[in-house]
PDB file of N, CA and C in Angstrom:
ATOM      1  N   UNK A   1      14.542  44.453 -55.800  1.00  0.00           N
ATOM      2  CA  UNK A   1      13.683  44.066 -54.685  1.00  0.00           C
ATOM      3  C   UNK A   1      13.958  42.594 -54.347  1.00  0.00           C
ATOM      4  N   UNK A   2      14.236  42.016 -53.407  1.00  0.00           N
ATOM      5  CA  UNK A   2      14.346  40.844 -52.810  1.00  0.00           C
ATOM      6  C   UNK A   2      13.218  40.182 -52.637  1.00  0.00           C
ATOM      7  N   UNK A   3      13.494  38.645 -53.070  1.00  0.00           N
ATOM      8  CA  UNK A   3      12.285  37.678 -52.996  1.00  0.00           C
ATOM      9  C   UNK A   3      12.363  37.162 -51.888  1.00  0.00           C
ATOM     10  N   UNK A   4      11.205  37.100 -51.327  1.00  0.00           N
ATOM     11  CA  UNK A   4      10.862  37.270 -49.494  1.00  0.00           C
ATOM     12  C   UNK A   4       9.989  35.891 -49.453  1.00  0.00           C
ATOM     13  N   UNK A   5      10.245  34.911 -49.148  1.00  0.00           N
ATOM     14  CA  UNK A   5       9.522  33.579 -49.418  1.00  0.00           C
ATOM     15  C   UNK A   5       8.372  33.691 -48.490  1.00  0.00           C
ATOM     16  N   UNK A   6       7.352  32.764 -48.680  1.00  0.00           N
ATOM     17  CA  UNK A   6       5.934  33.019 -47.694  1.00  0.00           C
ATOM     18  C   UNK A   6       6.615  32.474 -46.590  1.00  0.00           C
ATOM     19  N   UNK A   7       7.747  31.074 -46.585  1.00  0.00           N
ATOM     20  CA  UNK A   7       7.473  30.656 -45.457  1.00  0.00           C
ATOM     21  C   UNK A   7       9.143  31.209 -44.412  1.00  0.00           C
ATOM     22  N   UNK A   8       9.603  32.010 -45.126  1.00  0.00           N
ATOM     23  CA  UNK A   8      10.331  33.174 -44.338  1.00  0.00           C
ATOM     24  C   UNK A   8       9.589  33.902 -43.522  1.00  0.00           C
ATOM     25  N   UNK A   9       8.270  34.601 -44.294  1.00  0.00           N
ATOM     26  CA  UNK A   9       7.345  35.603 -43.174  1.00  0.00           C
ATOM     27  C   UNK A   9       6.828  34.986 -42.315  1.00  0.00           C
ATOM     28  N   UNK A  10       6.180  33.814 -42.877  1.00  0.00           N
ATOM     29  CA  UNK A  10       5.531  32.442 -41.317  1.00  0.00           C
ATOM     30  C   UNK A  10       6.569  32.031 -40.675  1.00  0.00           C
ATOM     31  N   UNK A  11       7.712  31.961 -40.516  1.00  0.00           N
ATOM     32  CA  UNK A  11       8.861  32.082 -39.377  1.00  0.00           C
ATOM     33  C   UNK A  11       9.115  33.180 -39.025  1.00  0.00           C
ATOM     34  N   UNK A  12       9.148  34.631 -39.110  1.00  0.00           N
ATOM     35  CA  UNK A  12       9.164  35.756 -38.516  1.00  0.00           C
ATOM     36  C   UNK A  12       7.840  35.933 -37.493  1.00  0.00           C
ATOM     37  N   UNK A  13       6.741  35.191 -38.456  1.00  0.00           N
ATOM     38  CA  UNK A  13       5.544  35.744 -37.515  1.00  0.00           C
ATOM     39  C   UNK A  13       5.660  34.902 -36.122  1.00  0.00           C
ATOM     40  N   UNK A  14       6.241  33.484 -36.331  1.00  0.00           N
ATOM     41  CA  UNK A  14       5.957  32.154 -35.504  1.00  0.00           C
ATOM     42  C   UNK A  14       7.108  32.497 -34.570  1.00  0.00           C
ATOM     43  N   UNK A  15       8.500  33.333 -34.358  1.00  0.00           N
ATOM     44  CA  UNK A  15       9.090  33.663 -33.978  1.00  0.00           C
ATOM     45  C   UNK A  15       8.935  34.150 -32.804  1.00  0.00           C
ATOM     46  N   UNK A  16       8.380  35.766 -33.385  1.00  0.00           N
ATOM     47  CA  UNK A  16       7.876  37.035 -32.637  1.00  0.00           C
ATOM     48  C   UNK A  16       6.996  36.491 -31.748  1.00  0.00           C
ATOM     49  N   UNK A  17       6.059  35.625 -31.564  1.00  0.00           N
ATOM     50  CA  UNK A  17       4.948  34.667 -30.602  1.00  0.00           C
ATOM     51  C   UNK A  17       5.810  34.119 -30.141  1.00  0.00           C
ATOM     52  N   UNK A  18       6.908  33.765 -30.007  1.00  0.00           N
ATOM     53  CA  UNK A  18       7.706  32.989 -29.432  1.00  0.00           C
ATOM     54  C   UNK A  18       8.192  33.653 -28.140  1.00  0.00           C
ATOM     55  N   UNK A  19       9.007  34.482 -29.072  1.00  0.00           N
ATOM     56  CA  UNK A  19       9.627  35.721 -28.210  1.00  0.00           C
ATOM     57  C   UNK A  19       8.754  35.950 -26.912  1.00  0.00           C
ATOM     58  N   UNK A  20       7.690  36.743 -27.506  1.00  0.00           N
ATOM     59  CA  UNK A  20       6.577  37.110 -26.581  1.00  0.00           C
ATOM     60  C   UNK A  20       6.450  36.565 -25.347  1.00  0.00           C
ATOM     61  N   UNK A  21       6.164  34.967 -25.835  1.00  0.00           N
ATOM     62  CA  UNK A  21       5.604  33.706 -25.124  1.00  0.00           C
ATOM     63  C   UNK A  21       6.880  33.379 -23.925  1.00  0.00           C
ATOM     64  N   UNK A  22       7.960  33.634 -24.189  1.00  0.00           N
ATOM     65  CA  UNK A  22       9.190  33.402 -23.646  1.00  0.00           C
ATOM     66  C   UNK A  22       9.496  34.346 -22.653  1.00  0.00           C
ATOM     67  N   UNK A  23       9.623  35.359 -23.173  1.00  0.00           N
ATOM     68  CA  UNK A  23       9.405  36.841 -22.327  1.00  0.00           C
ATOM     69  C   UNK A  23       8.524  37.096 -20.977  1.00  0.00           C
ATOM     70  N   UNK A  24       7.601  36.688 -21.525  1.00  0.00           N
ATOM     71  CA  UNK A  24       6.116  36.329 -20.131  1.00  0.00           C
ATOM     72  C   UNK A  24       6.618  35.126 -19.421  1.00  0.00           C
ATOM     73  N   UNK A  25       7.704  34.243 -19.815  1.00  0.00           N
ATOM     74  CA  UNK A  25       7.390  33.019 -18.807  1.00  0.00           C
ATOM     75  C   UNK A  25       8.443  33.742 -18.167  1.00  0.00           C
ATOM     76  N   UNK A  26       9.947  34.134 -18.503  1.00  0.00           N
ATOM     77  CA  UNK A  26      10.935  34.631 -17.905  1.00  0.00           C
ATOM     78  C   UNK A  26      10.216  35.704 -16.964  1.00  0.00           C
ATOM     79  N   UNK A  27       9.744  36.779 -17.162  1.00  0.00           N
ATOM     80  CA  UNK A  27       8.931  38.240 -16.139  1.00  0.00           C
ATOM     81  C   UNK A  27       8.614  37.190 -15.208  1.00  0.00           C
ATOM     82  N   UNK A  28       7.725  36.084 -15.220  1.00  0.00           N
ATOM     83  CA  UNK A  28       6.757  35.343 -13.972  1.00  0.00           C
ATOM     84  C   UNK A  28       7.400  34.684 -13.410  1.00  0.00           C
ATOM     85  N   UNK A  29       9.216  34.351 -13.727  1.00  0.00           N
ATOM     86  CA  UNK A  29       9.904  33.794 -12.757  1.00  0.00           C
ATOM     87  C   UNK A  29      10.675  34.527 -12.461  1.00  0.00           C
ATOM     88  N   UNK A  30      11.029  35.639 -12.665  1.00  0.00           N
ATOM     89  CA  UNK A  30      11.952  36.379 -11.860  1.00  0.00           C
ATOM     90  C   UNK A  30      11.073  37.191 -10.901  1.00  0.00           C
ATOM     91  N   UNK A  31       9.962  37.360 -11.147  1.00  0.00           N
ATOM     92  CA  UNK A  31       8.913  37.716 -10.251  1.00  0.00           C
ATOM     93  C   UNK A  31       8.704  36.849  -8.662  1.00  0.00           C
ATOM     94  N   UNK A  32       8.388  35.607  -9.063  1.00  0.00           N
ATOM     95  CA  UNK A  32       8.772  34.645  -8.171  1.00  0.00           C
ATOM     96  C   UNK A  32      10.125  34.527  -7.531  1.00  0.00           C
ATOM     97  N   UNK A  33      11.345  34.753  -7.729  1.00  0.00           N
ATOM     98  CA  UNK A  33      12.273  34.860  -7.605  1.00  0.00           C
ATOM     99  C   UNK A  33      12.773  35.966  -6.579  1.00  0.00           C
ATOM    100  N   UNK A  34      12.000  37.015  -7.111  1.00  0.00           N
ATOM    101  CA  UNK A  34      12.139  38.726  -5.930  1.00  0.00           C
ATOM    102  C   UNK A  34      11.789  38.160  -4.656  1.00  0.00           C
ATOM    103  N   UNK A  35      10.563  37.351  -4.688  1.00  0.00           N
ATOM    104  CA  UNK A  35       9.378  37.418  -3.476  1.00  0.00           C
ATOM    105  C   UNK A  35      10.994  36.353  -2.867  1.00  0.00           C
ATOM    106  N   UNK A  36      11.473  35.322  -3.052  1.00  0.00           N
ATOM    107  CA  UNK A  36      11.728  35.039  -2.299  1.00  0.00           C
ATOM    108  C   UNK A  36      13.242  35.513  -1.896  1.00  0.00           C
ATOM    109  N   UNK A  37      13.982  35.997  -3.098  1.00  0.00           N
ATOM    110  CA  UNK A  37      15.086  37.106  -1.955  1.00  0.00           C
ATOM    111  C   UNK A  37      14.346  38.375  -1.337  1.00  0.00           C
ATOM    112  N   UNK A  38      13.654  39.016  -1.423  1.00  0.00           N
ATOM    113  CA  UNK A  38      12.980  40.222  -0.639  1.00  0.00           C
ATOM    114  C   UNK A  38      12.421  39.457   0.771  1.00  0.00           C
ATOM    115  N   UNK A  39      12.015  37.740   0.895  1.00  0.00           N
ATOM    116  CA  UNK A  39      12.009  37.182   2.339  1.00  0.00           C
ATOM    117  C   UNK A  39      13.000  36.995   2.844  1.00  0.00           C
ATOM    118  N   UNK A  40      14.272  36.561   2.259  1.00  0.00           N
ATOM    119  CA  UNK A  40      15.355  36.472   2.726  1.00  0.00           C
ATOM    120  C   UNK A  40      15.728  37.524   3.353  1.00  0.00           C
ATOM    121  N   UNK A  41      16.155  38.615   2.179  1.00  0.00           N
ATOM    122  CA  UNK A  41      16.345  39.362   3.269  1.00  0.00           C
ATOM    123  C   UNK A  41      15.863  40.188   4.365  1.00  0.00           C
ATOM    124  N   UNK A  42      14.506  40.080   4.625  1.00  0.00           N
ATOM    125  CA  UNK A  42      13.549  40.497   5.655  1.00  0.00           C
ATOM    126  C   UNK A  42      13.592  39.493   6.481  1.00  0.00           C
ATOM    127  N   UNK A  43      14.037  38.626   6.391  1.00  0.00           N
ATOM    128  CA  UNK A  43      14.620  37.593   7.344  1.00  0.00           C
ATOM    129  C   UNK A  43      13.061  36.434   7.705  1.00  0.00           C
ATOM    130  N   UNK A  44      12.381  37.010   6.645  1.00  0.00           N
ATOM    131  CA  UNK A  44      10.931  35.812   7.257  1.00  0.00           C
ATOM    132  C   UNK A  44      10.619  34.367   6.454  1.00  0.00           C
ATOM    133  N   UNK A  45      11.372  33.504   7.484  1.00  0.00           N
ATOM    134  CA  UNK A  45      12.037  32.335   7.604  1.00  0.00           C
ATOM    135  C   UNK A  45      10.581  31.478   6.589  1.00  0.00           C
ATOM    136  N   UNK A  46       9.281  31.349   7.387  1.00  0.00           N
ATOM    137  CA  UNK A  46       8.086  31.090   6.213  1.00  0.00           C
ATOM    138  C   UNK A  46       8.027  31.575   5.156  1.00  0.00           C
ATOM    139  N   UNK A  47       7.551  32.883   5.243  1.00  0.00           N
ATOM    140  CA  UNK A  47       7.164  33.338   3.325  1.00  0.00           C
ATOM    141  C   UNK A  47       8.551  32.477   2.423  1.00  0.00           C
ATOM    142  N   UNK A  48       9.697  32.584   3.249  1.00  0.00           N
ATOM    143  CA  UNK A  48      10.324  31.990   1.779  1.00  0.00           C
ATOM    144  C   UNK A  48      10.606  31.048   1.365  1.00  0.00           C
ATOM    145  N   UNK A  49       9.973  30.200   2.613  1.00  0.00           N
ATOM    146  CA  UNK A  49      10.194  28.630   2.167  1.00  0.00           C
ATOM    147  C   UNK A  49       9.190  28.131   0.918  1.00  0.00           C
ATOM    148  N   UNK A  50       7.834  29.294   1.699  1.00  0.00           N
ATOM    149  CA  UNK A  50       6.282  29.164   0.809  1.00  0.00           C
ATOM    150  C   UNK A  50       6.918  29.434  -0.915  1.00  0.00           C
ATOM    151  N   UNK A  51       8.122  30.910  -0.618  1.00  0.00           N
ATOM    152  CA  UNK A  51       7.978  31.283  -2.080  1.00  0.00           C
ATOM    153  C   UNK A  51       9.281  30.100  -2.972  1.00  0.00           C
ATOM    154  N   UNK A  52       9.841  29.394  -2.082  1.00  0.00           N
ATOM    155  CA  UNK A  52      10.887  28.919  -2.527  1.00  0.00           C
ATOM    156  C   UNK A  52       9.583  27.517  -3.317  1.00  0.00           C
ATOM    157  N   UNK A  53       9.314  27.314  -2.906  1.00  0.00           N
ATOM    158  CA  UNK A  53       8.076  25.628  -3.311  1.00  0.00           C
ATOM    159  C   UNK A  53       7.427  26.462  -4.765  1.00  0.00           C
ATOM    160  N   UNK A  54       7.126  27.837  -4.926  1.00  0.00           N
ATOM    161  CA  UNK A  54       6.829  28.363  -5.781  1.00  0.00           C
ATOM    162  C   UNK A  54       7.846  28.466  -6.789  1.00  0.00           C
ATOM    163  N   UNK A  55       8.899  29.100  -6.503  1.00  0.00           N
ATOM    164  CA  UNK A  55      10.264  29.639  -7.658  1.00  0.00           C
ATOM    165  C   UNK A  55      10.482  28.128  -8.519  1.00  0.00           C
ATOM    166  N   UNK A  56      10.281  27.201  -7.472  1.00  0.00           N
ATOM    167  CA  UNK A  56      10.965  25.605  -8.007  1.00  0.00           C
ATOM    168  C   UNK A  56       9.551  24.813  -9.313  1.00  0.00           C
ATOM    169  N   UNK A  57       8.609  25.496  -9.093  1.00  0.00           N
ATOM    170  CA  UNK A  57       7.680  24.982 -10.014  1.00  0.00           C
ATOM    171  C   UNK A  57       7.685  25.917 -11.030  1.00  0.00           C
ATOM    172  N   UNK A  58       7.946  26.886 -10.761  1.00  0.00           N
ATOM    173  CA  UNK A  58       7.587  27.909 -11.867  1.00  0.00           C
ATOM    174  C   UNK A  58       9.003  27.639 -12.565  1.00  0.00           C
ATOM    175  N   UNK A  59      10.036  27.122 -12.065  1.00  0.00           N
ATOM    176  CA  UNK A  59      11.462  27.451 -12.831  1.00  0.00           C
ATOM    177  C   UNK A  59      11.489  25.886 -13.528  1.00  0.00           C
ATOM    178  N   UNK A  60      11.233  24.717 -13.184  1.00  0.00           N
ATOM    179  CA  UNK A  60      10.643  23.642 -13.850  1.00  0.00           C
ATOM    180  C   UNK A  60       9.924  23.823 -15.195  1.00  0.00           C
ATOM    181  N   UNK A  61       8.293  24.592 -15.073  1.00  0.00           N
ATOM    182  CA  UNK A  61       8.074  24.553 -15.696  1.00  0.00           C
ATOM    183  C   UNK A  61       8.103  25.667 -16.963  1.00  0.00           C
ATOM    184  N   UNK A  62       8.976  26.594 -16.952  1.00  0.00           N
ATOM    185  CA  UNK A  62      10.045  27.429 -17.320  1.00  0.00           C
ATOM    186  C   UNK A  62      10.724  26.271 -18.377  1.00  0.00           C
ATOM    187  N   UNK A  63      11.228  25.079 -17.697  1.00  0.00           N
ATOM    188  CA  UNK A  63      12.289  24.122 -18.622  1.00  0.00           C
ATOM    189  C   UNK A  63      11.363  23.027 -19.389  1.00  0.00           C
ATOM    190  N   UNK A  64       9.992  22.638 -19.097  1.00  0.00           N
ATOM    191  CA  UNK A  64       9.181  21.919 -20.071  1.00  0.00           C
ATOM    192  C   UNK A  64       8.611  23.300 -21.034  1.00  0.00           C
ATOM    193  N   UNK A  65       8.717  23.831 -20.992  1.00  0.00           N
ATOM    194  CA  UNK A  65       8.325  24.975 -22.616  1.00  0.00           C
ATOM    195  C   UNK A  65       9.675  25.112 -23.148  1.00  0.00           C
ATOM    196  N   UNK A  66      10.687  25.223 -22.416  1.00  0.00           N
ATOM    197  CA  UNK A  66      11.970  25.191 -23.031  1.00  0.00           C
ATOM    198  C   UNK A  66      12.253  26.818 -23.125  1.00  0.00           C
ATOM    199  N   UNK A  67      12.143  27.091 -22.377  1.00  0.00           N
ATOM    200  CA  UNK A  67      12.528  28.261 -22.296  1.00  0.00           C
ATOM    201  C   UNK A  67      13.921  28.620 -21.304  1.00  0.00           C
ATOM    202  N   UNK A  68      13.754  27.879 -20.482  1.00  0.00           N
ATOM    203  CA  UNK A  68      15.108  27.496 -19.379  1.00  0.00           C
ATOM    204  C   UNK A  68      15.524  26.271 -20.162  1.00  0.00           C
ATOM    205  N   UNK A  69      17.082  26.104 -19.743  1.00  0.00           N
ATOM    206  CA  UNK A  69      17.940  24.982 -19.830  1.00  0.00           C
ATOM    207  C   UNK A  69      17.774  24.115 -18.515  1.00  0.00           C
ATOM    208  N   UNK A  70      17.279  22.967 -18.471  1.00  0.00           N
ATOM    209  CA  UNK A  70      17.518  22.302 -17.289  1.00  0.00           C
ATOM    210  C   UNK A  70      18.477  22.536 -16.071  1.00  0.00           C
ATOM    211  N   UNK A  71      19.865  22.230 -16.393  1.00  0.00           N
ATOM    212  CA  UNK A  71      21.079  23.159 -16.010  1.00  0.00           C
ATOM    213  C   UNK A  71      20.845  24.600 -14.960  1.00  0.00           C
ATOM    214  N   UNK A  72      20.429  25.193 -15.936  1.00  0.00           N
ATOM    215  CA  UNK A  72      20.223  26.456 -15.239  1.00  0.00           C
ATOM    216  C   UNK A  72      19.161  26.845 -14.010  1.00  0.00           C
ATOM    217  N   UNK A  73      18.298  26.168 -14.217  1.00  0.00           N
ATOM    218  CA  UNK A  73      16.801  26.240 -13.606  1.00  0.00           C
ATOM    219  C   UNK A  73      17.611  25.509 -12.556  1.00  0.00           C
ATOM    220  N   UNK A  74      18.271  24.272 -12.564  1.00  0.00           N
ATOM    221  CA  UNK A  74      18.612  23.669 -11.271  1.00  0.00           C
ATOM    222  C   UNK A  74      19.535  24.541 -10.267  1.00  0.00           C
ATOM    223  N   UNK A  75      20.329  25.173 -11.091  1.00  0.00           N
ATOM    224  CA  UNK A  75      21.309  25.971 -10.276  1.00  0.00           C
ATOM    225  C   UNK A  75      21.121  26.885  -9.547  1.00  0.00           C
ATOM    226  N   UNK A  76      19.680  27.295 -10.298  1.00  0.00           N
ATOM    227  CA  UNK A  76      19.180  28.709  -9.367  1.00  0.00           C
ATOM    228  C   UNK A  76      18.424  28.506  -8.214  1.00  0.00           C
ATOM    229  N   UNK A  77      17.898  27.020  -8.497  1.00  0.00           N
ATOM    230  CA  UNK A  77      16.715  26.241  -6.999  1.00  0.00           C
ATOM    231  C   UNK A  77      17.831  26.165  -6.320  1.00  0.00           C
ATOM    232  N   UNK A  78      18.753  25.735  -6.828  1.00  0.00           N
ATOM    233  CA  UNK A  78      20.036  24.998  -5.863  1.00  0.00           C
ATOM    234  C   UNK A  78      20.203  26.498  -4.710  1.00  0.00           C
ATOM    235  N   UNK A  79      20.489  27.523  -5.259  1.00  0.00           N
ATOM    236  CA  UNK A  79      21.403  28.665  -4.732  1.00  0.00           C
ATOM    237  C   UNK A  79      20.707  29.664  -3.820  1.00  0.00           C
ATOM    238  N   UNK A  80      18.999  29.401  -4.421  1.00  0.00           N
ATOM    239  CA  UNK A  80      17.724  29.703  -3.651  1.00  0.00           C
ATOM    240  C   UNK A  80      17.785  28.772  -2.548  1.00  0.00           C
ATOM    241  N   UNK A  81      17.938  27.410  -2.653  1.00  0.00           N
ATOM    242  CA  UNK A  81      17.888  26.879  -1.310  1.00  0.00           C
ATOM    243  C   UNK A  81      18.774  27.059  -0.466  1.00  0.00           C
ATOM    244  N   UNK A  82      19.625  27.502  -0.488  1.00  0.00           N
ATOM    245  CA  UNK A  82      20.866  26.956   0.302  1.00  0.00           C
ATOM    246  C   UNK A  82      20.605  28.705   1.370  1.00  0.00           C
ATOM    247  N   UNK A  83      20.188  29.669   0.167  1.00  0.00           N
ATOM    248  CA  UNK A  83      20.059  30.918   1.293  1.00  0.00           C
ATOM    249  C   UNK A  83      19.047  30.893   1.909  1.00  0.00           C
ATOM    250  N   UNK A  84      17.967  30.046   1.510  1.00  0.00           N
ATOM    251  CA  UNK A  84      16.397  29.844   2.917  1.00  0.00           C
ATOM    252  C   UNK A  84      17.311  28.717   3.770  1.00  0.00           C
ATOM    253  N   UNK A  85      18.203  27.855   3.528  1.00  0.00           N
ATOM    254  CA  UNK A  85      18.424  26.954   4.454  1.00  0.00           C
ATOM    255  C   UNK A  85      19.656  27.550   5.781  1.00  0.00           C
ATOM    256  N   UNK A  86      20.423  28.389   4.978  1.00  0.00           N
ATOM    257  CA  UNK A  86      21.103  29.366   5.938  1.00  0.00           C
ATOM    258  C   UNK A  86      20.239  30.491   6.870  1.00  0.00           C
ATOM    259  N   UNK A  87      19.384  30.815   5.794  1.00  0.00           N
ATOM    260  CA  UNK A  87      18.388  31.511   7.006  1.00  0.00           C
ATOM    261  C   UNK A  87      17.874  30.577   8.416  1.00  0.00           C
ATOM    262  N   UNK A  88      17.018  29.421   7.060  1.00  0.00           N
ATOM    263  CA  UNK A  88      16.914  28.688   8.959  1.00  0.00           C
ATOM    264  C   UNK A  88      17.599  28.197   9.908  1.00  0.00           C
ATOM    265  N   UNK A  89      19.088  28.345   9.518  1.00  0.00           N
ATOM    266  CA  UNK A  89      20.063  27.663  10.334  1.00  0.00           C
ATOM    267  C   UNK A  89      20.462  28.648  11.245  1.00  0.00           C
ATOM    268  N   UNK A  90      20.314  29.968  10.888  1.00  0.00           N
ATOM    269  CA  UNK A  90      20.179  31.159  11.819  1.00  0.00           C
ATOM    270  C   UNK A  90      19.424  31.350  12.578  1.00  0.00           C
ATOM    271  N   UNK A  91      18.412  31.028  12.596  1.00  0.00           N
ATOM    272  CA  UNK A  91      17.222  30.964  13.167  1.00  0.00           C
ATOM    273  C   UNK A  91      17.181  29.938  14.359  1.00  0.00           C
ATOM    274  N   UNK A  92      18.043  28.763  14.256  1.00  0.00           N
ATOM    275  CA  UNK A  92      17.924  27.720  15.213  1.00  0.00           C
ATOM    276  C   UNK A  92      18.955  27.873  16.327  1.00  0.00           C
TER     277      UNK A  92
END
């Protein structure tokens, strides 16, 4: 039988809450994320600017829990903007 240290199981437990905790922030930004390609491509030039001001806080604070890499979170505001900014450039 293998000796299983206490503070092996208090890192499995502190883990799994992690996981969890990580999991829920990722679902609530890709959530945010739909709303604003599903405006894009419905072509409604507001909702996605509204949801783009949203994706950019939620993907921020995504990177103060550390759950995003700075890096990454920027690249995706970056790539989100550029298709609401082509939308509105269509638009004009």
């Amino acid at each position: 039988m293998p000796v299983v240290h206490k503070s092996t199981i208090r890192r499995a437990r502190q883990s799994e809450r992690r996981r969890l905790r990580n999991r829920a922030t990722l679902s609530s930004v890709r959530s945010v994320i739909r709303k604003v390609t599903d405006a894009i491509a419905e072509k409604k030039l507001d909702e996605a600017k509204a949801s783009l001001r949203e994706v950019t806080a939620a993907l921020s604070k995504a990177v103060t829990k550390g759950v995003l890499k700075r890096n990454t979170a920027s690249r995706r505001i970056s790539r989100l903007a550029q298709r609401v900014n082509a939308l509105a450039a269509s638009r004009a």
